[in-house]
Protein backbone atom coordinates (compact mmCIF):
# COMPACT_ATOMS: atom_id res chain seq x y z
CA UNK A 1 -139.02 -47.73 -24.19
CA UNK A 2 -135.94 -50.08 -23.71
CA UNK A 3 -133.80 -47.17 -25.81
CA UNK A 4 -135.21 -44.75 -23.80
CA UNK A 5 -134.04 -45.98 -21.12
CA UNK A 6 -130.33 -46.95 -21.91
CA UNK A 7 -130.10 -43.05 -23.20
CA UNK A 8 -131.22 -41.79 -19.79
CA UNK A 9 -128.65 -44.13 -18.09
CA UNK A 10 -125.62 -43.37 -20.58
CA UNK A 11 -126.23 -39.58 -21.09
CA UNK A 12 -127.05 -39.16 -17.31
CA UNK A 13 -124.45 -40.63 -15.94
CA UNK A 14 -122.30 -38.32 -18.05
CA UNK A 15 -123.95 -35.52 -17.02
CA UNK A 16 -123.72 -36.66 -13.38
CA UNK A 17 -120.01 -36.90 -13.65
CA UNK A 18 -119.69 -33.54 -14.85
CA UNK A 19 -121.24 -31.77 -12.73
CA UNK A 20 -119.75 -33.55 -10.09
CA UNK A 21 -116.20 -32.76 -11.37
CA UNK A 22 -117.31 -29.49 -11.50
CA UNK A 23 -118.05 -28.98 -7.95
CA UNK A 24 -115.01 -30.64 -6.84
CA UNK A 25 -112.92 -28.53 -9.14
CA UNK A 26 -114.98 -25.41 -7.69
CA UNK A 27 -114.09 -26.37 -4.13
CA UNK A 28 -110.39 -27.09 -5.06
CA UNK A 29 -109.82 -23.71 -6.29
CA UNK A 30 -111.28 -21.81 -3.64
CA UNK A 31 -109.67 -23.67 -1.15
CA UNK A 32 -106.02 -22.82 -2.94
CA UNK A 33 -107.47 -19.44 -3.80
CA UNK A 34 -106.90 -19.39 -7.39
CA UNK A 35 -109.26 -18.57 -9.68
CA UNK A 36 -109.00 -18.34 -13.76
CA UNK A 37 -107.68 -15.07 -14.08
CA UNK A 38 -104.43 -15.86 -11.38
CA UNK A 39 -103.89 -19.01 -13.47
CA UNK A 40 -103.19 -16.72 -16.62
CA UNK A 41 -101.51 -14.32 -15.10
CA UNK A 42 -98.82 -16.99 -13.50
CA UNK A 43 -98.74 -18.40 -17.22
CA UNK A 44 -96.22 -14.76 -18.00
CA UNK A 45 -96.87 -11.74 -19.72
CA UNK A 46 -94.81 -12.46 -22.84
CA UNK A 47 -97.09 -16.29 -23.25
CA UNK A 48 -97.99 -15.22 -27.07
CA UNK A 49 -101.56 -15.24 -28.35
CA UNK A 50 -102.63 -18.94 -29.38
CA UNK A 51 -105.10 -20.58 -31.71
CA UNK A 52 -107.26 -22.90 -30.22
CA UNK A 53 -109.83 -25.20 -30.90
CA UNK A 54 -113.25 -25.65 -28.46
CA UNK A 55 -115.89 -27.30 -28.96
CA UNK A 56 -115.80 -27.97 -32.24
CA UNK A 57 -114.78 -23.57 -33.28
CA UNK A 58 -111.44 -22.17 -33.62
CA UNK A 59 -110.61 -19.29 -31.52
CA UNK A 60 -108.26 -17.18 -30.55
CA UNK A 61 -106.84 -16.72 -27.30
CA UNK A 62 -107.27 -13.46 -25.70
């Protein structure tokens, strides 16, 4: 039960962070208005296609 308990604690508190960050990242970006699609766009049209790797696959950039 001991384990059970330490998991709850360490995972949760990841998970807590997270989804904190998340929100605060959320409310950052509407605040600037930018959302994903400006951010690539103000990267330049000739930024050439890149491998990447996330989480854990290879991909390529589109």
């Amino acid at each position: 039960m001991r384990a059970l308990w330490t998991a709850v604690v360490y995972f949760g508190s990841f998970l807590i962070l997270g989804f904190v960050a998340k929100i605060a990242l959320d409310r950052w970006a509407q605040r600037h208005d930018i959302d994903l699609a400006g951010i690539q766009t103000r990267a330049g049209l000739h930024r050439g296609k890149r491998r990447l790797f996330l989480l854990g696959a290879w991909r390529d950039e589109d």
